[in-house]
N, C-alpha and C. Protein backbone atom coordinates (compact mmCIF):
# COMPACT_ATOMS: atom_id res chain seq x y z
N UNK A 1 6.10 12.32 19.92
CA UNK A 1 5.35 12.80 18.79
C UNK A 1 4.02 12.06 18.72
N UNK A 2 3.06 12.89 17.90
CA UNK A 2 1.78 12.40 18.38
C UNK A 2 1.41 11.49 17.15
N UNK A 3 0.42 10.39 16.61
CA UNK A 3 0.12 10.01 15.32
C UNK A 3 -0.43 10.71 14.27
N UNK A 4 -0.43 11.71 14.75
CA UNK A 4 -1.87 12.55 13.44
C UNK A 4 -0.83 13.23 12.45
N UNK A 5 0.34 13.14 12.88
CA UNK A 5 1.57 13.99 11.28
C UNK A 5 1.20 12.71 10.39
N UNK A 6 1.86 11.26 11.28
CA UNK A 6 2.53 10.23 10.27
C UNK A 6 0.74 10.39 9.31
N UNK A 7 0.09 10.04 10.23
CA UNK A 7 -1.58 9.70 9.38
C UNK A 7 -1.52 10.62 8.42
N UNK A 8 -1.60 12.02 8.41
CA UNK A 8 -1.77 12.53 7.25
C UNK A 8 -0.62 12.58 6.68
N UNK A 9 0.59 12.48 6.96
CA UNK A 9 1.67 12.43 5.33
C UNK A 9 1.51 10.82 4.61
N UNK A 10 1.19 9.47 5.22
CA UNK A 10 0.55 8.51 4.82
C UNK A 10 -0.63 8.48 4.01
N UNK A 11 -1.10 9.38 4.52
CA UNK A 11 -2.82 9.06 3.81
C UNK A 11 -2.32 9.85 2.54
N UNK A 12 -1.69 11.15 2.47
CA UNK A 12 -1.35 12.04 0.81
C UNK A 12 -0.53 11.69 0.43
N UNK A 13 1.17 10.35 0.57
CA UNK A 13 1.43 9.75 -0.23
C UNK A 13 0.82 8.50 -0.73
N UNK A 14 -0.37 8.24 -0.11
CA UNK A 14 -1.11 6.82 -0.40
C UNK A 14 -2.13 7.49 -1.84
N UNK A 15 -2.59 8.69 -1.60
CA UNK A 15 -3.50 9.31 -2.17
C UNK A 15 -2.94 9.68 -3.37
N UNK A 16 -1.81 10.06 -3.53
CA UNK A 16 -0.34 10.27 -4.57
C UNK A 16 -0.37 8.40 -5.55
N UNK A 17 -0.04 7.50 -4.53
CA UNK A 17 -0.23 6.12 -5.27
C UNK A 17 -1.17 5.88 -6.05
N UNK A 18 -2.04 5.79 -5.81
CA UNK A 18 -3.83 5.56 -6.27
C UNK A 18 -3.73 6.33 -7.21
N UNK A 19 -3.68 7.54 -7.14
CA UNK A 19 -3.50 8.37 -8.23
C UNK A 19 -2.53 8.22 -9.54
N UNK A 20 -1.56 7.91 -9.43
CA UNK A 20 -0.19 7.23 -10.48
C UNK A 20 -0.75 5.90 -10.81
N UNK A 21 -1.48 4.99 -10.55
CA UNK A 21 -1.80 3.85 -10.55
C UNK A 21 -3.21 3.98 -11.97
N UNK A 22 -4.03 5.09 -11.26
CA UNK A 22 -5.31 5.16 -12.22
C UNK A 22 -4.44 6.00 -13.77
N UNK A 23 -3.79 7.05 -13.58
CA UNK A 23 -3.31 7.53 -14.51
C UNK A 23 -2.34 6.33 -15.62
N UNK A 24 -1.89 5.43 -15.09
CA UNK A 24 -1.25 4.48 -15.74
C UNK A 24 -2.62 3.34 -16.91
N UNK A 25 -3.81 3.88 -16.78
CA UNK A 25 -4.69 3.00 -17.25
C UNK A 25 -4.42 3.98 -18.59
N UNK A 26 -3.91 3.07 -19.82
CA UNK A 26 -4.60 4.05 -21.28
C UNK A 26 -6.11 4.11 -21.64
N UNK A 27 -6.11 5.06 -22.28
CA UNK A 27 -7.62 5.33 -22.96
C UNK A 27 -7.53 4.68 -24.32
N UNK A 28 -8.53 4.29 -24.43
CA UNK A 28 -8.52 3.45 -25.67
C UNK A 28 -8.81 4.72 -26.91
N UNK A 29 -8.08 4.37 -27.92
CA UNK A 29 -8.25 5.27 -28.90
C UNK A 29 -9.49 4.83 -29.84
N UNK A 30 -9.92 3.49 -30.19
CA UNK A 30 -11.28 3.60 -30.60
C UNK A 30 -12.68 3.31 -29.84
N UNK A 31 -13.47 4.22 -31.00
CA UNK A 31 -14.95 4.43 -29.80
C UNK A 31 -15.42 2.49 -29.67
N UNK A 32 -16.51 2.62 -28.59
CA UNK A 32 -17.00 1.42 -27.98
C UNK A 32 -16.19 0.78 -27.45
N UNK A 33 -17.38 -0.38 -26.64
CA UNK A 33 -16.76 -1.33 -25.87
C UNK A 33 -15.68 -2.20 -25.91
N UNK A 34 -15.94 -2.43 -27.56
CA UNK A 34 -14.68 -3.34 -27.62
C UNK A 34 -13.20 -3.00 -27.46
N UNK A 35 -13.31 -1.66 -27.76
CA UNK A 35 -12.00 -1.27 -27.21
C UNK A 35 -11.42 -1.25 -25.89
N UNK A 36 -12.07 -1.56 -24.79
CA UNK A 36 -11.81 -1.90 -23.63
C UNK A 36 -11.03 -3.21 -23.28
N UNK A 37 -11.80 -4.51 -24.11
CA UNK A 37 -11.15 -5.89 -24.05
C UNK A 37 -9.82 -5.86 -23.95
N UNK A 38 -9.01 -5.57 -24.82
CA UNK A 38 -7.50 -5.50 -24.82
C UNK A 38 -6.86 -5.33 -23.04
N UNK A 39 -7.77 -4.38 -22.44
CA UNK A 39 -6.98 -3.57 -21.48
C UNK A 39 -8.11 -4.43 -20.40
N UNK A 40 -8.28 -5.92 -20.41
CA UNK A 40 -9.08 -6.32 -19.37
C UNK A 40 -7.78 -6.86 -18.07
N UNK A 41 -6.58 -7.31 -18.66
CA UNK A 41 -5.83 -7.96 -17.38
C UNK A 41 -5.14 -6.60 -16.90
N UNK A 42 -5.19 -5.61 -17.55
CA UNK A 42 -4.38 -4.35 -16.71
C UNK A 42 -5.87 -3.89 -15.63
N UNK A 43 -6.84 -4.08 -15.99
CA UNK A 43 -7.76 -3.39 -15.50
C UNK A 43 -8.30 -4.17 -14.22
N UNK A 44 -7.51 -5.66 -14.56
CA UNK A 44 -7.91 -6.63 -13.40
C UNK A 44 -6.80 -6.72 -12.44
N UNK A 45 -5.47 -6.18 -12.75
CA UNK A 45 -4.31 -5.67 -12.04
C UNK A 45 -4.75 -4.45 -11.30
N UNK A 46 -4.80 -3.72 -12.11
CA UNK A 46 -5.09 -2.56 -11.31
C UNK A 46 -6.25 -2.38 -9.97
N UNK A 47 -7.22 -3.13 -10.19
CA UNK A 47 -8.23 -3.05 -9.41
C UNK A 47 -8.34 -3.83 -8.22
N UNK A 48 -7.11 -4.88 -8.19
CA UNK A 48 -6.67 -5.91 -7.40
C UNK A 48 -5.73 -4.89 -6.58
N UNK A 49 -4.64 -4.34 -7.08
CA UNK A 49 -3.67 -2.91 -6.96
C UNK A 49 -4.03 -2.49 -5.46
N UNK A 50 -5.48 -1.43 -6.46
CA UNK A 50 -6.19 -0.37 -5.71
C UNK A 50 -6.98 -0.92 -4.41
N UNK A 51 -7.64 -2.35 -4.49
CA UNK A 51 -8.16 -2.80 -3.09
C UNK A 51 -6.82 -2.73 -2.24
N UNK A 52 -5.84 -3.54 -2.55
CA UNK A 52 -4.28 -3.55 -1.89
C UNK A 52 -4.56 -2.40 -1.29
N UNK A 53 -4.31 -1.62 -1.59
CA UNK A 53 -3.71 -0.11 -1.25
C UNK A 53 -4.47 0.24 -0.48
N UNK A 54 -5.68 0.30 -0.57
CA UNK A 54 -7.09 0.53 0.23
C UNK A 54 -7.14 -0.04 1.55
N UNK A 55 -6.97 -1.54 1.27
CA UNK A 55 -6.70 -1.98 2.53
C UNK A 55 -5.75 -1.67 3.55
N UNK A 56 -4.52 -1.58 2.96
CA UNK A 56 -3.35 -1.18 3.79
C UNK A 56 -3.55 0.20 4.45
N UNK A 57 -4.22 1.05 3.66
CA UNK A 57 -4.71 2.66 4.45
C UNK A 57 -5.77 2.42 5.35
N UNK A 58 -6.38 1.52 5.19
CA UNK A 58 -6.93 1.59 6.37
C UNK A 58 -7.25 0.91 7.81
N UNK A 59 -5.79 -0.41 7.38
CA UNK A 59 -5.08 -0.93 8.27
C UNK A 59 -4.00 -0.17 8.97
N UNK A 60 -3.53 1.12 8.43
CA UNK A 60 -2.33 1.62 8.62
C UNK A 60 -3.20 2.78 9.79
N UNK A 61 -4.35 3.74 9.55
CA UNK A 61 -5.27 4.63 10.00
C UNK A 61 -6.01 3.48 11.33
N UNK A 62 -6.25 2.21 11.45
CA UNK A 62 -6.53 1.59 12.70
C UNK A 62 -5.20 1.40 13.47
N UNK A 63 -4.41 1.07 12.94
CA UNK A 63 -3.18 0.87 14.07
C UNK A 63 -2.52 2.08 14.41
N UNK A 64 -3.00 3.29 14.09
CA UNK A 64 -2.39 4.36 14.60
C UNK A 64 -3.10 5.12 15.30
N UNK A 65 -4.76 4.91 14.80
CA UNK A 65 -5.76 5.16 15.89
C UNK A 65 -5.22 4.72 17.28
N UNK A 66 -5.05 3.09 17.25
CA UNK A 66 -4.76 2.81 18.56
C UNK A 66 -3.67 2.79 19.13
N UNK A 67 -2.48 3.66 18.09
CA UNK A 67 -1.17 4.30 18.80
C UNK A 67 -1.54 5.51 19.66
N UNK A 68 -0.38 5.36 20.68
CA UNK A 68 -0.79 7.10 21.48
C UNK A 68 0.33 7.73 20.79
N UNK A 69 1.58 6.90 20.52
CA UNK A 69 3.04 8.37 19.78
C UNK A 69 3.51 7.26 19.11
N UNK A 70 4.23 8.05 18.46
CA UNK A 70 5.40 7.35 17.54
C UNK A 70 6.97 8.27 17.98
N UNK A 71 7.54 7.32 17.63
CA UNK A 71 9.25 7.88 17.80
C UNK A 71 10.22 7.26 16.39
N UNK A 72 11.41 7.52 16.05
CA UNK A 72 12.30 7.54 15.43
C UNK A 72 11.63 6.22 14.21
N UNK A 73 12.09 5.50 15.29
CA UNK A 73 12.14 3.73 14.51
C UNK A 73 10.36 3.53 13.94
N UNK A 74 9.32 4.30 14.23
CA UNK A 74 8.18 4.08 13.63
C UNK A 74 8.19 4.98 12.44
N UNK A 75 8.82 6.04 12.48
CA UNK A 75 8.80 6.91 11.22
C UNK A 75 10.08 6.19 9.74
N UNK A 76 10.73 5.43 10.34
CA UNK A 76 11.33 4.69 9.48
C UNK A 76 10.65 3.82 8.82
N UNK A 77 10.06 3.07 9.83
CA UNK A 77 9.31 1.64 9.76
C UNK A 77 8.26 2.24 8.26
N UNK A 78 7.75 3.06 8.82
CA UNK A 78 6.45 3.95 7.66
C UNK A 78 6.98 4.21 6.47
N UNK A 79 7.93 4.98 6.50
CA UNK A 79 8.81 4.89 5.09
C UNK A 79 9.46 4.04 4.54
N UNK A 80 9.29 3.13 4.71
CA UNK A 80 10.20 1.66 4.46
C UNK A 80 8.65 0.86 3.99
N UNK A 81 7.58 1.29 4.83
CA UNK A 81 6.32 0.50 3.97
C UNK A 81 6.21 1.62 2.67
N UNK A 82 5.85 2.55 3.01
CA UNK A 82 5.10 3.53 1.79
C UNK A 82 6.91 3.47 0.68
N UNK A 83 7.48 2.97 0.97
CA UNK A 83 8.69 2.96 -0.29
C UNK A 83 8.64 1.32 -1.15
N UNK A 84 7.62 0.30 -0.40
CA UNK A 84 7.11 -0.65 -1.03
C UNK A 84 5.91 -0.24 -1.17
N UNK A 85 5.54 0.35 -1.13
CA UNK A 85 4.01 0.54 -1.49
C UNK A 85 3.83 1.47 -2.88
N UNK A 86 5.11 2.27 -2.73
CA UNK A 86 4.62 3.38 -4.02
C UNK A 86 5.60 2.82 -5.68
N UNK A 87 6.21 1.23 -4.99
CA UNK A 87 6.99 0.60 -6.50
C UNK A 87 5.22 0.28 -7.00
N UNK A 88 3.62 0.03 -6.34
CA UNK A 88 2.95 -0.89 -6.74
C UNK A 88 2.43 -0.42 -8.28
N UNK A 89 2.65 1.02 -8.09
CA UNK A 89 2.13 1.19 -9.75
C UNK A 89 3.34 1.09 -10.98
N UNK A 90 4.35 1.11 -10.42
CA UNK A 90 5.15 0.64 -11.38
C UNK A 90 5.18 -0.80 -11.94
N UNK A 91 4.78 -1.83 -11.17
CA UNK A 91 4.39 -2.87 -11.12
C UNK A 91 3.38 -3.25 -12.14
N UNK A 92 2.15 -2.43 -12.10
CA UNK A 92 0.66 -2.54 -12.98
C UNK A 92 1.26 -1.60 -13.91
N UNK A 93 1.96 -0.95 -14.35
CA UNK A 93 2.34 -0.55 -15.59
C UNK A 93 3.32 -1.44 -16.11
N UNK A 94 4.16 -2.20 -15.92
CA UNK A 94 5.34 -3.72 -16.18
C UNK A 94 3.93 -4.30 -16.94
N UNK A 95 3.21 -4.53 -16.37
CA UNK A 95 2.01 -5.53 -16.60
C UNK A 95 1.31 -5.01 -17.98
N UNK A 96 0.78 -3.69 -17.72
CA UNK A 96 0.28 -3.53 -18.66
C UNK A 96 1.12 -3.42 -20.13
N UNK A 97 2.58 -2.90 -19.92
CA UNK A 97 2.92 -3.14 -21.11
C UNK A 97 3.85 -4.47 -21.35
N UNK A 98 3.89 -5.15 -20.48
CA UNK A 98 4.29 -6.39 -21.39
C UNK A 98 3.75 -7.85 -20.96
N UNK A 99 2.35 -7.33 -20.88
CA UNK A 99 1.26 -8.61 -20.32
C UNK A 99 2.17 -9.32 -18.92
N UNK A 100 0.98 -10.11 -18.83
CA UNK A 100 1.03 -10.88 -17.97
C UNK A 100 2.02 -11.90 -18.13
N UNK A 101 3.60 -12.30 -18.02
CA UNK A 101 4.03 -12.77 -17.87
C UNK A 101 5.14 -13.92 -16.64
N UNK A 102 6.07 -14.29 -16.34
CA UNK A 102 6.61 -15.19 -15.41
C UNK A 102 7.15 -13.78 -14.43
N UNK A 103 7.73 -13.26 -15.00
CA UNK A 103 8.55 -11.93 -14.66
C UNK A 103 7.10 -10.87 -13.50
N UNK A 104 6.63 -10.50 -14.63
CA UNK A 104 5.62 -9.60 -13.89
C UNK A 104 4.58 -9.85 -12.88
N UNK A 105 4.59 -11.00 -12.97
CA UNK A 105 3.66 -12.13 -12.00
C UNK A 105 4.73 -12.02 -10.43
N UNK A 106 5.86 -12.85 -10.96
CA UNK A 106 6.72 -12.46 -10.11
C UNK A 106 7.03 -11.71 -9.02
N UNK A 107 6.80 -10.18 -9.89
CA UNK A 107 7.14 -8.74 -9.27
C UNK A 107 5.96 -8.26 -8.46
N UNK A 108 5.41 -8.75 -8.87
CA UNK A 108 3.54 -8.15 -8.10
C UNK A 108 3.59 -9.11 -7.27
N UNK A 109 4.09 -10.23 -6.97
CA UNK A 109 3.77 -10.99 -5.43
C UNK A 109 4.77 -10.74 -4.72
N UNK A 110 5.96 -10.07 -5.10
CA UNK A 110 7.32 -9.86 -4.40
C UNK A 110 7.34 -8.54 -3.71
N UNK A 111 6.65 -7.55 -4.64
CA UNK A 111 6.03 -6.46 -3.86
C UNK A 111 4.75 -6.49 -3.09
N UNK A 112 4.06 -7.33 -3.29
CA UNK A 112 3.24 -7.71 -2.49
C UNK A 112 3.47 -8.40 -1.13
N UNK A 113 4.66 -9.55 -1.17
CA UNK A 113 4.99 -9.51 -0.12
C UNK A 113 5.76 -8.82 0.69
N UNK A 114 6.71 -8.06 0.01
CA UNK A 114 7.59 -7.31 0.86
C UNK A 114 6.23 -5.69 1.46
N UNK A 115 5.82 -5.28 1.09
CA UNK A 115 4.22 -4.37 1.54
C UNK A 115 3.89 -4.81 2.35
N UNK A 116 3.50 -6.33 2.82
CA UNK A 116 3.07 -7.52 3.94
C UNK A 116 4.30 -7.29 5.03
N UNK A 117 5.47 -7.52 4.52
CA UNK A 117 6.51 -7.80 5.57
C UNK A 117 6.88 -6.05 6.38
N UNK A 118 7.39 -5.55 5.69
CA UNK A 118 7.37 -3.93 5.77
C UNK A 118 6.25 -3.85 6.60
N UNK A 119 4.86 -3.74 6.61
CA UNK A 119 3.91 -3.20 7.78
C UNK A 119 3.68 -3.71 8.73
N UNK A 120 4.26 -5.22 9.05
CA UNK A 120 4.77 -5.74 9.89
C UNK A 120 5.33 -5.66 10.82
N UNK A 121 6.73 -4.55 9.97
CA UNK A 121 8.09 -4.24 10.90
C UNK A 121 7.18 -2.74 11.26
N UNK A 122 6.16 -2.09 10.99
CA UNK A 122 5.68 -0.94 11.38
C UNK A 122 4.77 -1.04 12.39
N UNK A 123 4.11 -2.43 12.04
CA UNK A 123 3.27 -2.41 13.53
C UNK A 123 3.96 -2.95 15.01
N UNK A 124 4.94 -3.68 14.87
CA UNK A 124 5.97 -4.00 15.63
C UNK A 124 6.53 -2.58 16.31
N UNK A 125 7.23 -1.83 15.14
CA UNK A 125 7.49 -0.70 15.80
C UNK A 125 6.88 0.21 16.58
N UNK A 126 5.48 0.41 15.97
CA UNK A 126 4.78 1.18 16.90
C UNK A 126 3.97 -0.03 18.39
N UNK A 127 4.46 -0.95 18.50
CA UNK A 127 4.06 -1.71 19.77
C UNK A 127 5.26 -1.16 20.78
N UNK A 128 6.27 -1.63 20.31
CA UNK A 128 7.79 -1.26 21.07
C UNK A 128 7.03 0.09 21.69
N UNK A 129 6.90 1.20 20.58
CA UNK A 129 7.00 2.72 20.53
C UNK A 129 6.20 2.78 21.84
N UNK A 130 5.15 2.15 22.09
CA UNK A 130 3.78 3.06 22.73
C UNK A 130 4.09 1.82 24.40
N UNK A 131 3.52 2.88 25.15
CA UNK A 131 3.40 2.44 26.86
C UNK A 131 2.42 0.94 26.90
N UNK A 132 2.50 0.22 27.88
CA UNK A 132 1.50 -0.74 28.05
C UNK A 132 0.14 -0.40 28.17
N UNK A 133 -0.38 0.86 28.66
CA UNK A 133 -1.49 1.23 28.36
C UNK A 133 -2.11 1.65 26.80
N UNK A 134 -1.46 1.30 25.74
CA UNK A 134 -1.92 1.83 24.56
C UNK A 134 -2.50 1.09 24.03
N UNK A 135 -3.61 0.83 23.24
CA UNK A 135 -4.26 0.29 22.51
C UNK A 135 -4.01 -0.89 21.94
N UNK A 136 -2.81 -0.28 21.17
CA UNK A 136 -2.09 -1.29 20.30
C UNK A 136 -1.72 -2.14 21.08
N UNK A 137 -0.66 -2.01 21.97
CA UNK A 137 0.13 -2.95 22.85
C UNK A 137 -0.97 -3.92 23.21
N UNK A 138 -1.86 -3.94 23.87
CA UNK A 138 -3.17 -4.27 24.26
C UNK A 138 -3.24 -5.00 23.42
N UNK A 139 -3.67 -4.96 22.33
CA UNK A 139 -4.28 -5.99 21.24
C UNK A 139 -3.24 -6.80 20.79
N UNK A 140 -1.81 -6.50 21.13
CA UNK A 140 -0.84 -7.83 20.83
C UNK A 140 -0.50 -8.51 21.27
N UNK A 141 -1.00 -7.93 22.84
CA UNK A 141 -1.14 -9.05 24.01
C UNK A 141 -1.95 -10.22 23.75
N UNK A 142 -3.03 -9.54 23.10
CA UNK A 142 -4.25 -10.65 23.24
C UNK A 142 -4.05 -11.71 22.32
N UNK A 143 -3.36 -11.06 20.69
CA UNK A 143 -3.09 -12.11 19.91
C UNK A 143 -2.05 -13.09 19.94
């Protein structure tokens, strides 16, 4: 199988995340600025969130560039990241409604690391997956 399915069902459940993530921001019910203050550590969650996510799409879109196929164990590997990846707005909504606490602090570095560990086991997989001539393989030689 070739990379260009996983890329685009990745990129429109990533695009699905981002999206659940911004919708989780409330609108403030009174006019002006000051009504924003309240909602500054969700807004500093969230935006921390959304680079996350950003980054990972387009760490996920280079390492598949330099895949030639994927097989079984990479299409797992992918769903096993994007199934830590899509708890992250549940995460910035914990936050936003019950502040910043020991708990929610917690949960956002635990999903944060398991997102880290998970694309890990995906770039691994797609090294296994692909011939010694592939890109990828190539560049894990070197590192």
């Amino acid at each position: 199988m070739t990379t260009s399915r996983l890329t685009s069902f990745t990129d429109g459940v990533i695009a699905v995340i981002i999206t659940v993530m911004v919708l989780e921001l409330p609108v403030p019910k009174a006019p002006g600025m000051a009504a924003l203050q309240p909602l500054t550590i969700l807004f500093v969650v969230y935006a921390l969130s959304f680079v996350k996510v950003g980054i990972y799409w387009s760490q996920h879109h280079n390492v598949l560039q330099a895949s030639k196929r994927v097989n079984g164990p990479v299409l797992l590997a992918n769903l096993f990241f994007l199934f830590w990846l899509s708890l992250i707005p549940f995460v910035v909504r914990w936050v936003g409604e019950a502040g910043v606490t020991r708990d929610t602090v917690l949960a956002f570095g635990v999903i944060m690391l398991l997102c880290t560990l998970s694309f890990a086991l995906l770039l691994s997989a797609l090294v296994k997956a692909n011939d010694e001539d592939a890109p990828i393989v190539k560049a894990g030689k070197r590192a």
